[in-house]
N, C-alpha and C. Protein backbone atom coordinates (compact mmCIF):
# COMPACT_ATOMS: atom_id res chain seq x y z
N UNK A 1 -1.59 22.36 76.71
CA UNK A 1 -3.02 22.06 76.76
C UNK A 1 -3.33 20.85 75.90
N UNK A 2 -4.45 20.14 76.86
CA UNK A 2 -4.61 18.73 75.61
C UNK A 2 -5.68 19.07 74.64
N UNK A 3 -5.88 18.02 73.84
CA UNK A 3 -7.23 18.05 72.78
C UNK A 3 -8.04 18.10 73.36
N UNK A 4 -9.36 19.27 72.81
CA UNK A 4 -11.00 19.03 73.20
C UNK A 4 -11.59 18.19 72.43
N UNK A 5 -12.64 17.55 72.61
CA UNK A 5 -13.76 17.00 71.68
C UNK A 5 -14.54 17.30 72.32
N UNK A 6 -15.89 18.22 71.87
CA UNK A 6 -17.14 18.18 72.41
C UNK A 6 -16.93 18.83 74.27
N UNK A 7 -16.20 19.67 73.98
CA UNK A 7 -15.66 20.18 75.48
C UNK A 7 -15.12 19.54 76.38
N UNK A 8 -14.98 18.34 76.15
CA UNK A 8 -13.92 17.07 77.81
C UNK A 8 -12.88 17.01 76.53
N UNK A 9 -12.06 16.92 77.51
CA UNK A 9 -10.11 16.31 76.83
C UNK A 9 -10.51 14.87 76.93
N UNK A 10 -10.02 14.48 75.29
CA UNK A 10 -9.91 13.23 75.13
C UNK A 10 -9.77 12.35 75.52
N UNK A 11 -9.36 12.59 76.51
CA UNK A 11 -8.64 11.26 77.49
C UNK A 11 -9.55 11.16 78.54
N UNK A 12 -10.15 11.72 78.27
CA UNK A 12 -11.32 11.99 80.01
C UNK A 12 -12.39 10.55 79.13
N UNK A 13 -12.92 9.53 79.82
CA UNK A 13 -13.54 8.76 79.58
C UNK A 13 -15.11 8.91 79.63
N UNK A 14 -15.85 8.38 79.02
CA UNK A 14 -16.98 8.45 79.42
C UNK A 14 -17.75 8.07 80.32
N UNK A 15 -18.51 8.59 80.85
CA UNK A 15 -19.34 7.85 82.79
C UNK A 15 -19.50 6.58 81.78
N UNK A 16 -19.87 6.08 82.97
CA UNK A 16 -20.25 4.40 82.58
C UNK A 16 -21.60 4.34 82.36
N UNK A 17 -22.13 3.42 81.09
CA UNK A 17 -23.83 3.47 81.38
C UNK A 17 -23.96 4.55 79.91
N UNK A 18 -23.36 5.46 80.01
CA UNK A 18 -23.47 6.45 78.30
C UNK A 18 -22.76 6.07 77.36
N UNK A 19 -23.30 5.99 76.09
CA UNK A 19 -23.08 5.34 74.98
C UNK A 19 -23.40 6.66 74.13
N UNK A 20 -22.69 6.55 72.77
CA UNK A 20 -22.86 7.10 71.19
C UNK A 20 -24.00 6.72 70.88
N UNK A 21 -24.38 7.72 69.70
CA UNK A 21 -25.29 6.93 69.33
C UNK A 21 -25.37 6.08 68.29
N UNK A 22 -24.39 5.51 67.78
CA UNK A 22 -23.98 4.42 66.78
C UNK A 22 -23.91 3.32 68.31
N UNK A 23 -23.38 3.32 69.02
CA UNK A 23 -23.30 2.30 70.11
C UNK A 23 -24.81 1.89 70.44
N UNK A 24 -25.25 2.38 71.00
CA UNK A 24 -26.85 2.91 71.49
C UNK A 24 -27.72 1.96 70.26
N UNK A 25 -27.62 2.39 69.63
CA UNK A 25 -28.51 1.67 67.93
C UNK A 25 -28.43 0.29 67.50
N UNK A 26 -26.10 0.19 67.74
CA UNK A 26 -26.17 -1.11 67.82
C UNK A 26 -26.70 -2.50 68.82
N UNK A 27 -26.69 -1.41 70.20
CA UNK A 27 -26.76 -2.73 70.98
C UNK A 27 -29.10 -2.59 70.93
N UNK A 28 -29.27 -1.66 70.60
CA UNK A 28 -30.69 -1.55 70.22
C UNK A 28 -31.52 -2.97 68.96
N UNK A 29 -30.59 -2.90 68.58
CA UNK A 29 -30.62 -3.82 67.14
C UNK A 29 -30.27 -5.54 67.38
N UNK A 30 -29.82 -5.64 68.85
CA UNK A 30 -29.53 -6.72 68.59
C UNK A 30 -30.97 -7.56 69.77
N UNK A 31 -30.74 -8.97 69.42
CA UNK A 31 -32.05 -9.59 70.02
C UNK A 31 -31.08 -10.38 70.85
N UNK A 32 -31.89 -10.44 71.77
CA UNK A 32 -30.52 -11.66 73.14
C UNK A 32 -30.51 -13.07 72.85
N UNK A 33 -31.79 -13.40 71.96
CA UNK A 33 -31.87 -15.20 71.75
C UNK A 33 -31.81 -14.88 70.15
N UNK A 34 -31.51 -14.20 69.57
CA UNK A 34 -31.31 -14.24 67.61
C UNK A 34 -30.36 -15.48 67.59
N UNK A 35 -30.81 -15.91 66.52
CA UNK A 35 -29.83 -17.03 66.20
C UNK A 35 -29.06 -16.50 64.68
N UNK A 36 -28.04 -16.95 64.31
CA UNK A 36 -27.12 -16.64 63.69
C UNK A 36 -27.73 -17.36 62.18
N UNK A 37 -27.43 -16.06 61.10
CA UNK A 37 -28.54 -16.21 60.08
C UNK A 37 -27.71 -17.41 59.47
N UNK A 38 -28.70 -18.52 58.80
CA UNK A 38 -28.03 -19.54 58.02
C UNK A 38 -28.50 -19.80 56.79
N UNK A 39 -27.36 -20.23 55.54
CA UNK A 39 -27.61 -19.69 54.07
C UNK A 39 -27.81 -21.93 54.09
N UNK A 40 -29.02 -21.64 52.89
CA UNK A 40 -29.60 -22.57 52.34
C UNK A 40 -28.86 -23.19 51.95
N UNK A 41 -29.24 -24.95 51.90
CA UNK A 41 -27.81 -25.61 50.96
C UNK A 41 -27.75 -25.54 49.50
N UNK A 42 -28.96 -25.10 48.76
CA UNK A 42 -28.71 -24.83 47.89
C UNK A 42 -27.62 -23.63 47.39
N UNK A 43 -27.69 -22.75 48.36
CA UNK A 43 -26.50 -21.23 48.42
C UNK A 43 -25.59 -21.75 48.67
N UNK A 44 -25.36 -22.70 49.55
CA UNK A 44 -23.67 -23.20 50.22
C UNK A 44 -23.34 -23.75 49.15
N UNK A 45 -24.00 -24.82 48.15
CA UNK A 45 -23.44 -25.36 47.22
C UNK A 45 -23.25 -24.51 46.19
N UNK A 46 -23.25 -23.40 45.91
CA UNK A 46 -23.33 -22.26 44.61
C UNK A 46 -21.80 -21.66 45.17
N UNK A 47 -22.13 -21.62 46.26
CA UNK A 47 -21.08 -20.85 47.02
C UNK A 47 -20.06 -21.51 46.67
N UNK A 48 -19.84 -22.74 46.97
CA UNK A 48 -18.50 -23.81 46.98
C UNK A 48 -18.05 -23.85 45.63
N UNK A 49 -19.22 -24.25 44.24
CA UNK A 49 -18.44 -23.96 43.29
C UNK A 49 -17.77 -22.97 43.21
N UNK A 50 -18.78 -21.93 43.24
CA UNK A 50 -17.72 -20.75 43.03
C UNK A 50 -16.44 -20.43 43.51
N UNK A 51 -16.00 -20.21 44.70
CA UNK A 51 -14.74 -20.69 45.40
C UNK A 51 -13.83 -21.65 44.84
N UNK A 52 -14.37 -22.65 44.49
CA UNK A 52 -13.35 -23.51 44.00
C UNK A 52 -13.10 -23.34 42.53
N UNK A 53 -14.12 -22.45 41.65
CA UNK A 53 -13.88 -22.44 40.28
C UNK A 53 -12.49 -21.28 40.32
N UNK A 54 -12.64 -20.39 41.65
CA UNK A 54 -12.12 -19.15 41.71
C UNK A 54 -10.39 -19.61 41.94
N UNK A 55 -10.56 -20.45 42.39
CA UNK A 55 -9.25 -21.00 43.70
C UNK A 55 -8.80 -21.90 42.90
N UNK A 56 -8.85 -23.13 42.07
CA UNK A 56 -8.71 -23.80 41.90
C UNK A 56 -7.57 -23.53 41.02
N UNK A 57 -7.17 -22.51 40.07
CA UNK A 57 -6.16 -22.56 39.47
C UNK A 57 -4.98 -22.14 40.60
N UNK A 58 -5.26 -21.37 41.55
CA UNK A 58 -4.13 -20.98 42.59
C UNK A 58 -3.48 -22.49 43.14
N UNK A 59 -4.47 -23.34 43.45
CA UNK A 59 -4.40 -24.72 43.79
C UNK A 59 -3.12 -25.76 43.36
N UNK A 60 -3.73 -25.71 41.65
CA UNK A 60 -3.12 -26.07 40.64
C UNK A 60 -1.60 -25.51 40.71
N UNK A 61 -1.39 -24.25 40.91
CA UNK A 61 -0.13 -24.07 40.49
C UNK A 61 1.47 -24.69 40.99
N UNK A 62 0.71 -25.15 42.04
CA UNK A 62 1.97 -26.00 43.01
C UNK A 62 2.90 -24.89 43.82
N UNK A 63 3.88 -25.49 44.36
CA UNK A 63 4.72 -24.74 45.34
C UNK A 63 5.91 -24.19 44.11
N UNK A 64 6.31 -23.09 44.57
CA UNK A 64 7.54 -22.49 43.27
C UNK A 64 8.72 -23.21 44.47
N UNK A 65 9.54 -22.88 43.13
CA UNK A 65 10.81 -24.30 43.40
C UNK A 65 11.31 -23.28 44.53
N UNK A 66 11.66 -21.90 44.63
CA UNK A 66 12.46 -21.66 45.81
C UNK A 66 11.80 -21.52 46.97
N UNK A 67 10.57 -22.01 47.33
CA UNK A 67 9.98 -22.06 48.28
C UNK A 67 10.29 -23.73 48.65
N UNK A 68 10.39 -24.27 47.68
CA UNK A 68 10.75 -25.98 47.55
C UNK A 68 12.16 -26.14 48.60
N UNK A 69 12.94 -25.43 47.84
CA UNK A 69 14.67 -25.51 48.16
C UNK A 69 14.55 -25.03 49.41
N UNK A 70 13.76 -23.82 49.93
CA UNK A 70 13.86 -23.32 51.26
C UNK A 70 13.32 -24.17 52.01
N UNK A 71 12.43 -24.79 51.97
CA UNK A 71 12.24 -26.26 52.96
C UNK A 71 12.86 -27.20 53.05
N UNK A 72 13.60 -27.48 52.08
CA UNK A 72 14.51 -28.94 51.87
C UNK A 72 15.38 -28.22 53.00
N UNK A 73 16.45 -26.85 52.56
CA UNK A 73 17.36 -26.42 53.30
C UNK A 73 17.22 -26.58 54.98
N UNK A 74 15.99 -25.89 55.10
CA UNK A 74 15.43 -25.98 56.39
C UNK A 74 15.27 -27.12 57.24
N UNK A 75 14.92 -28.13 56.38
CA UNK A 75 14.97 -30.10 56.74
C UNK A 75 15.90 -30.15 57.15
N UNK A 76 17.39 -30.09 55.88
CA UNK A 76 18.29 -30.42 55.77
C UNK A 76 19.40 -30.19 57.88
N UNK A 77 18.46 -28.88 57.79
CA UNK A 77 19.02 -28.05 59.05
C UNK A 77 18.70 -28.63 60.00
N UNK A 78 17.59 -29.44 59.99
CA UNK A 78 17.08 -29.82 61.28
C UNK A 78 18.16 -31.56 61.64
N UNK A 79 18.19 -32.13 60.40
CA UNK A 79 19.07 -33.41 60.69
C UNK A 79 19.92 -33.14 61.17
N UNK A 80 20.72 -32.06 60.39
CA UNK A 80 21.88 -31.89 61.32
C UNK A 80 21.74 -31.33 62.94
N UNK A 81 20.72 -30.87 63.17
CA UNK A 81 20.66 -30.75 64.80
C UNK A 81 20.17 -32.09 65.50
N UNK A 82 19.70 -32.79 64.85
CA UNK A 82 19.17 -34.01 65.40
C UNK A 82 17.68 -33.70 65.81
N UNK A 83 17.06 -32.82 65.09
CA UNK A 83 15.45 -32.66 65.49
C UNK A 83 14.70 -33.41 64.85
């Protein structure tokens, strides 16, 4: 015997046209011409420092040497195929 949910076996699909009601709410919520919310340039620029105050030491740290050597190797591999 398979799984019930709510009396239909799981696998049994729903008619077409019926929705949840988390589905139902979402597509309730949405507007057909909304335009996509946009942050002030004063926010974008707050934003960017921040990011970059955040990032900037990751930036800084450079490539570690065996990530270095594994590309050279990898170069190295390709001359010799002639790529």
């Amino acid at each position: 015997m398979g799984s019930e949910v709510w009396g239909r076996p799981m696998n049994e699909r729903k008619p077409v046209g019926q929705q949840n009601q988390m589905e139902a709410a979402a597509t309730r919520n949405k507007k057909s011409n909304s335009k996509p919310a946009k942050l002030g340039r004063d926010v974008q620029a707050r934003l960017g420092q921040q990011l970059r105050a955040m990032y900037d030491e990751v930036v800084n740290q450079g490539v570690p040497d065996r990530f270095s050597e594994l590309i050279n190797r990898l170069n190295g591999d390709e001359k010799k195929d002639g790529h």
